[in-house]
C-alpha atoms as a PDB file:
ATOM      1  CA  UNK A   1     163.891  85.948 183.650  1.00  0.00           C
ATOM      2  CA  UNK A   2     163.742  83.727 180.682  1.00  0.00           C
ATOM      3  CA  UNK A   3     165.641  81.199 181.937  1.00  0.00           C
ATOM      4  CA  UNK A   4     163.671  81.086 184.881  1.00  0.00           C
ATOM      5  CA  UNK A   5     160.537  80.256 182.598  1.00  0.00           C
ATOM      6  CA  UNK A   6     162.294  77.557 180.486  1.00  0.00           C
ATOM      7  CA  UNK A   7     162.899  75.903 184.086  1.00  0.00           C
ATOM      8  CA  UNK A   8     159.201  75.946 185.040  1.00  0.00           C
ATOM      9  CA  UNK A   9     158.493  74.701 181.911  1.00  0.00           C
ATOM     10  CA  UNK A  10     160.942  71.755 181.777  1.00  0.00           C
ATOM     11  CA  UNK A  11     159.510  71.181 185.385  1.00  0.00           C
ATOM     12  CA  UNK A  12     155.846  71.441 184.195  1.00  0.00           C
ATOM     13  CA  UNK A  13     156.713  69.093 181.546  1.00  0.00           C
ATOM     14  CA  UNK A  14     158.782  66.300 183.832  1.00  0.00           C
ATOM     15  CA  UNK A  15     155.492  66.687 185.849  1.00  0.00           C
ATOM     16  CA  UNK A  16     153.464  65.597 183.126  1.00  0.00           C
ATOM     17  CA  UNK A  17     156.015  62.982 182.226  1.00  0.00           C
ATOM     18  CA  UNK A  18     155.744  61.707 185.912  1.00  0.00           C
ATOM     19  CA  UNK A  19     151.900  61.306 185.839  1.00  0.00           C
ATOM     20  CA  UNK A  20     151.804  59.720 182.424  1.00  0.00           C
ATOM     21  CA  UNK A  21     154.103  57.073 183.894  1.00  0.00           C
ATOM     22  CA  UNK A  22     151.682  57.153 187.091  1.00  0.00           C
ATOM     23  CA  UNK A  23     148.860  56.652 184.673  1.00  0.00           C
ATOM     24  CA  UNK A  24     150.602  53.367 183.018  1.00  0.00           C
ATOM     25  CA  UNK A  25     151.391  51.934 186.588  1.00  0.00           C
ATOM     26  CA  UNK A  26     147.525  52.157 187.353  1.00  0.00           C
ATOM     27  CA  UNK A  27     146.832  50.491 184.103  1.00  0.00           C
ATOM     28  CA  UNK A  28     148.900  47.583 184.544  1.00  0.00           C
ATOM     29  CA  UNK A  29     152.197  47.258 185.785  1.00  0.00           C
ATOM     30  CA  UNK A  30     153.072  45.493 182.479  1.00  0.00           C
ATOM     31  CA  UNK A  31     152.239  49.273 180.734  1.00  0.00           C
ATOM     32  CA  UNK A  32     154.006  51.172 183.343  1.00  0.00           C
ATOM     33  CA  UNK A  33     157.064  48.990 182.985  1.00  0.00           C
ATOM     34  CA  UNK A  34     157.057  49.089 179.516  1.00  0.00           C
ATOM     35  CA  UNK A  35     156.467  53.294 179.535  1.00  0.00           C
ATOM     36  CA  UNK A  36     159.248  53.477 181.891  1.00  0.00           C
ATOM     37  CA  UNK A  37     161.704  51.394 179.845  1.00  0.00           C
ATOM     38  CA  UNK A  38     161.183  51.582 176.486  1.00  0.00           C
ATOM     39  CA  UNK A  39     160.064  55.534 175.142  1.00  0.00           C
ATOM     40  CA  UNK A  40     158.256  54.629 171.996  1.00  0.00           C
ATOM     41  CA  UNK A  41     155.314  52.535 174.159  1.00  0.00           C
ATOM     42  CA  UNK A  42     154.110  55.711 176.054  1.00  0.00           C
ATOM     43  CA  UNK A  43     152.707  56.929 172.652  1.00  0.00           C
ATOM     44  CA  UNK A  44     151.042  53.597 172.002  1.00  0.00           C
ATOM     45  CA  UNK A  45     149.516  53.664 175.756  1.00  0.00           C
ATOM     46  CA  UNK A  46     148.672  57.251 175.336  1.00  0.00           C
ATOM     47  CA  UNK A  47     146.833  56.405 172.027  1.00  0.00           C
ATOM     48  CA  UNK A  48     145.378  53.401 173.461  1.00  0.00           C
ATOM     49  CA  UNK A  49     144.240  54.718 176.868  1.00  0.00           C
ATOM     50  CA  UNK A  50     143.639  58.408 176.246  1.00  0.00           C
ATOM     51  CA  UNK A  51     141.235  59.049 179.027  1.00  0.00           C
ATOM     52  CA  UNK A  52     143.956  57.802 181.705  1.00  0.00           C
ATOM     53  CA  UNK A  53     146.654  59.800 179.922  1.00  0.00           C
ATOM     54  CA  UNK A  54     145.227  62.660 178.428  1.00  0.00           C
ATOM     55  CA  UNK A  55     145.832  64.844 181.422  1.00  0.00           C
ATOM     56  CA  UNK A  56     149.541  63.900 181.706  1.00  0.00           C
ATOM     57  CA  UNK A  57     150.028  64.406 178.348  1.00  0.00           C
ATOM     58  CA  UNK A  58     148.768  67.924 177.707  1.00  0.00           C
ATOM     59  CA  UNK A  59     150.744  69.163 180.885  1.00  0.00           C
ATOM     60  CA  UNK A  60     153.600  67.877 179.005  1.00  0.00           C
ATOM     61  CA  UNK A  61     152.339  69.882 175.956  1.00  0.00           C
ATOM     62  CA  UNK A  62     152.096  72.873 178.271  1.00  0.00           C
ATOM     63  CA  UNK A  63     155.318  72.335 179.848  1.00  0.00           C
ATOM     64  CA  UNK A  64     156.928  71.919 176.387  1.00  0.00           C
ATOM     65  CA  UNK A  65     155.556  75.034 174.425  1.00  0.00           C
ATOM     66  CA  UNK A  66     156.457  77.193 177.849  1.00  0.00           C
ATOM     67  CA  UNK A  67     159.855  76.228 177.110  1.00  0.00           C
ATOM     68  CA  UNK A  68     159.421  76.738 173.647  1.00  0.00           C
ATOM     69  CA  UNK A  69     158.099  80.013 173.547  1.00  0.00           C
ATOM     70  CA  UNK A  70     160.718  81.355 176.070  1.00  0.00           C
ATOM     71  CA  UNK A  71     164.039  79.539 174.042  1.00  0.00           C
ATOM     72  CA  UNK A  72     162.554  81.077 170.926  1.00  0.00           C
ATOM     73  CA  UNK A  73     162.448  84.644 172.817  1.00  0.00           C
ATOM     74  CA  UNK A  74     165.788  84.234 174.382  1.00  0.00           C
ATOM     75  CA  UNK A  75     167.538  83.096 171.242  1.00  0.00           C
ATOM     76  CA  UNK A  76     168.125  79.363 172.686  1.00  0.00           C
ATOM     77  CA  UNK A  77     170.391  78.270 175.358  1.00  0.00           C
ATOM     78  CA  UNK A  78     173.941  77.503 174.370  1.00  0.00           C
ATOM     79  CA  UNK A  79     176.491  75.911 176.903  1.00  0.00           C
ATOM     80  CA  UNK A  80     177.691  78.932 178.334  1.00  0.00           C
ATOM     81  CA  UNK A  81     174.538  80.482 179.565  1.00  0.00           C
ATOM     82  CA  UNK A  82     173.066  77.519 180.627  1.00  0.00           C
ATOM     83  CA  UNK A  83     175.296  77.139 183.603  1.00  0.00           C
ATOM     84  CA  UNK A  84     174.269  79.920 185.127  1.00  0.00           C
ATOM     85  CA  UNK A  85     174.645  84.108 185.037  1.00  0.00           C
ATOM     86  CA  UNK A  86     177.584  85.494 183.174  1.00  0.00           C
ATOM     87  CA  UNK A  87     178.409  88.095 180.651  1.00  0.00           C
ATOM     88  CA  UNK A  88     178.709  85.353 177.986  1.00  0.00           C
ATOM     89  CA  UNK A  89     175.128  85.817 177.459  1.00  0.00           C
ATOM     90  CA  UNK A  90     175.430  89.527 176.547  1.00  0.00           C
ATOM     91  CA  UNK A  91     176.363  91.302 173.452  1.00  0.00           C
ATOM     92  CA  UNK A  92     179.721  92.488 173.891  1.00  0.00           C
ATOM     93  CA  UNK A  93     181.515  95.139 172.495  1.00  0.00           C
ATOM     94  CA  UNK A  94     184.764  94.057 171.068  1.00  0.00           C
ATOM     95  CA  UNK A  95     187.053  96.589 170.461  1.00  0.00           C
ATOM     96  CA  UNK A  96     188.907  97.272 167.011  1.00  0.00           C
ATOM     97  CA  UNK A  97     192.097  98.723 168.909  1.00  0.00           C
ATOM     98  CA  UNK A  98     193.209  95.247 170.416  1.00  0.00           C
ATOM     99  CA  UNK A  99     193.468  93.652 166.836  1.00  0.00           C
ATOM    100  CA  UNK A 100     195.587  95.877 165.730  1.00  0.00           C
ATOM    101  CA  UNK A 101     198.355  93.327 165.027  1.00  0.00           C
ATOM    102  CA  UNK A 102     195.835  91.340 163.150  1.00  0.00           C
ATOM    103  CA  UNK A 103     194.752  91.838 159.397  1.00  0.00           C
ATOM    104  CA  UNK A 104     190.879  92.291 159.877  1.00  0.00           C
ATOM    105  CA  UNK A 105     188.703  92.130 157.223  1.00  0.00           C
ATOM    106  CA  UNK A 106     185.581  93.007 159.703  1.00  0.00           C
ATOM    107  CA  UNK A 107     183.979  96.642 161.024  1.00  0.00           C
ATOM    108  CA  UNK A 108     185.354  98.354 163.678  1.00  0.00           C
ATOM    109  CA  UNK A 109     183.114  98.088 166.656  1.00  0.00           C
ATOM    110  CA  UNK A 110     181.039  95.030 165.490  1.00  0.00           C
ATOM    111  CA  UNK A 111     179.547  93.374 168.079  1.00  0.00           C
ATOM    112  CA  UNK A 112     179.810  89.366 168.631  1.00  0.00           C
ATOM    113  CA  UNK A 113     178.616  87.065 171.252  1.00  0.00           C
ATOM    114  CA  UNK A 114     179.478  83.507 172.317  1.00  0.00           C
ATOM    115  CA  UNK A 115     176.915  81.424 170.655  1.00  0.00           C
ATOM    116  CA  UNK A 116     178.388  77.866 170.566  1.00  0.00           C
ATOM    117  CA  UNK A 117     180.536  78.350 167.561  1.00  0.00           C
ATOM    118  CA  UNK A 118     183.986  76.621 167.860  1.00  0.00           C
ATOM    119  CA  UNK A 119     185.939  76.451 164.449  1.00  0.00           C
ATOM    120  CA  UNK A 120     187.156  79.064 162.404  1.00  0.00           C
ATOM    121  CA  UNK A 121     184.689  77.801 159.654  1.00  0.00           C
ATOM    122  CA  UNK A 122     182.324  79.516 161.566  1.00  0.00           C
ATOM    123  CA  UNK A 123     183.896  82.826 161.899  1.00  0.00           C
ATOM    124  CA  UNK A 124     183.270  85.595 159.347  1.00  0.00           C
ATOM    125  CA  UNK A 125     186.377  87.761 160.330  1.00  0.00           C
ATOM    126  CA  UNK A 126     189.909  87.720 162.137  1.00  0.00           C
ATOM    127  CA  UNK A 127     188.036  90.210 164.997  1.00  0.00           C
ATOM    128  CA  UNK A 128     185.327  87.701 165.604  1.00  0.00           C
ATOM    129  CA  UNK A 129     187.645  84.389 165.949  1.00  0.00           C
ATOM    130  CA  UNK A 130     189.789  86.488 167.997  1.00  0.00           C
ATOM    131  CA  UNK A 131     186.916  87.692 170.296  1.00  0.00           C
ATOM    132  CA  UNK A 132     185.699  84.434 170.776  1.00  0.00           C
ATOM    133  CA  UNK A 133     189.100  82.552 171.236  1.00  0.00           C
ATOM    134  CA  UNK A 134     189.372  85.081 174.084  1.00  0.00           C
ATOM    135  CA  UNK A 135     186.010  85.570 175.397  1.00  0.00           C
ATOM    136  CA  UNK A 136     183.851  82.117 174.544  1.00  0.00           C
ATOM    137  CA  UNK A 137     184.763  78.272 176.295  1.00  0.00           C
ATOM    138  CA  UNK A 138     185.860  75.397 173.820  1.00  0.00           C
ATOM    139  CA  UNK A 139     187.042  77.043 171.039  1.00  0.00           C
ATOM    140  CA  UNK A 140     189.198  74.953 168.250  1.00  0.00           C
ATOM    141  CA  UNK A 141     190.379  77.964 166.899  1.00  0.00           C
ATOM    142  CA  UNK A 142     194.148  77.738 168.011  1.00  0.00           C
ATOM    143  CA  UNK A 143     196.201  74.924 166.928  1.00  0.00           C
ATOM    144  CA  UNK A 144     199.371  75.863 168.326  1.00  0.00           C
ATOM    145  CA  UNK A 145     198.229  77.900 171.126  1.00  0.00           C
ATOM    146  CA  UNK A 146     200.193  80.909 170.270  1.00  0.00           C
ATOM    147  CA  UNK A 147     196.947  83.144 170.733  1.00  0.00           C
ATOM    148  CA  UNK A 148     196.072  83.994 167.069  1.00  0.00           C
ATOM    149  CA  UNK A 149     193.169  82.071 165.934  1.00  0.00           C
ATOM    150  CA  UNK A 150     191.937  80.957 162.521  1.00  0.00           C
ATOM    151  CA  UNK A 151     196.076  81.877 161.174  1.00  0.00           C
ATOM    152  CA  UNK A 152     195.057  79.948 157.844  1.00  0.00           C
ATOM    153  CA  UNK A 153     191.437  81.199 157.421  1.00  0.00           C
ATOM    154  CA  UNK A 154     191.277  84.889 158.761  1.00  0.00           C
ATOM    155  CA  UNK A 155     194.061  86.215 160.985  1.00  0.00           C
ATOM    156  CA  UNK A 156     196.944  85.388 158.606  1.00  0.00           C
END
């Protein structure tokens, strides 16, 4: 649902975007050039001709804190929920039992979930590198791809 929201939002917001550029083309096609091509004009124009842009511009506002509010509520979007449904998104369990040939320093039956974290300077425990080498994309966690992450750090 959230990520439904953040869409309208971001489309609310391109909306505005378009119509602020629509606003600088009616101005003079010197503005609306210059608003398309170079980002820092379309504050000058909007502070110079806030009656034609005022409109545009608070859509964008609107667009921008429903997005906001909704990536505040939802904790963000990371790279592996953004691309769509999946159980990356989710808190999963990960079980004690299949680290048993690791020494953990964590809790049995901690919960992790793939956030964006990569490197085993990140990690606070052998059981959360290892969930996260298994479970999360892009890890750096494995230098010599024998499965056992973070062998300097945690899992040693």
């Amino acid at each position: 649902m959230s990520e439904i929201a953040i869409y309208i939002g971001l489309g609310i917001f391109v909306i505005g975007g378009l119509g602020l550029l629509i606003a600088a083309f009616r101005t003079s096609i010197l503005w609306g050039l210059a608003v398309l091509f170079i980002a820092p004009v379309a504050i000058i124009y909007l502070i110079f001709h806030w009656q034609d842009a005022k409109g545009p511009f608070k859509l964008q506002v609107f667009g921008f804190a429903i997005m906001a509010v909704f990536l505040y509520m939802g904790g963000g979007m990371s790279p592996v929920t953004s691309g769509g449904p999946s159980l990356a998104g989710e808190i999963i369990e990960a079980p004690a039992s299949s680290y048993s040939n690791f020494s953990t320093r964590s809790v049995p039956n901690q919960q992790f979930k793939c956030d964006g974290r990569t490197h085993c300077s990140q990690m606070t425990s052998c059981a959360e590198a290892t969930y996260f080498l298994r479970n999360c994309p892009n890890t750096k966690m494995d230098g010599n791809n024998d499965g056992i992450p973070c062998e300097r750090q945690w899992c040693r």
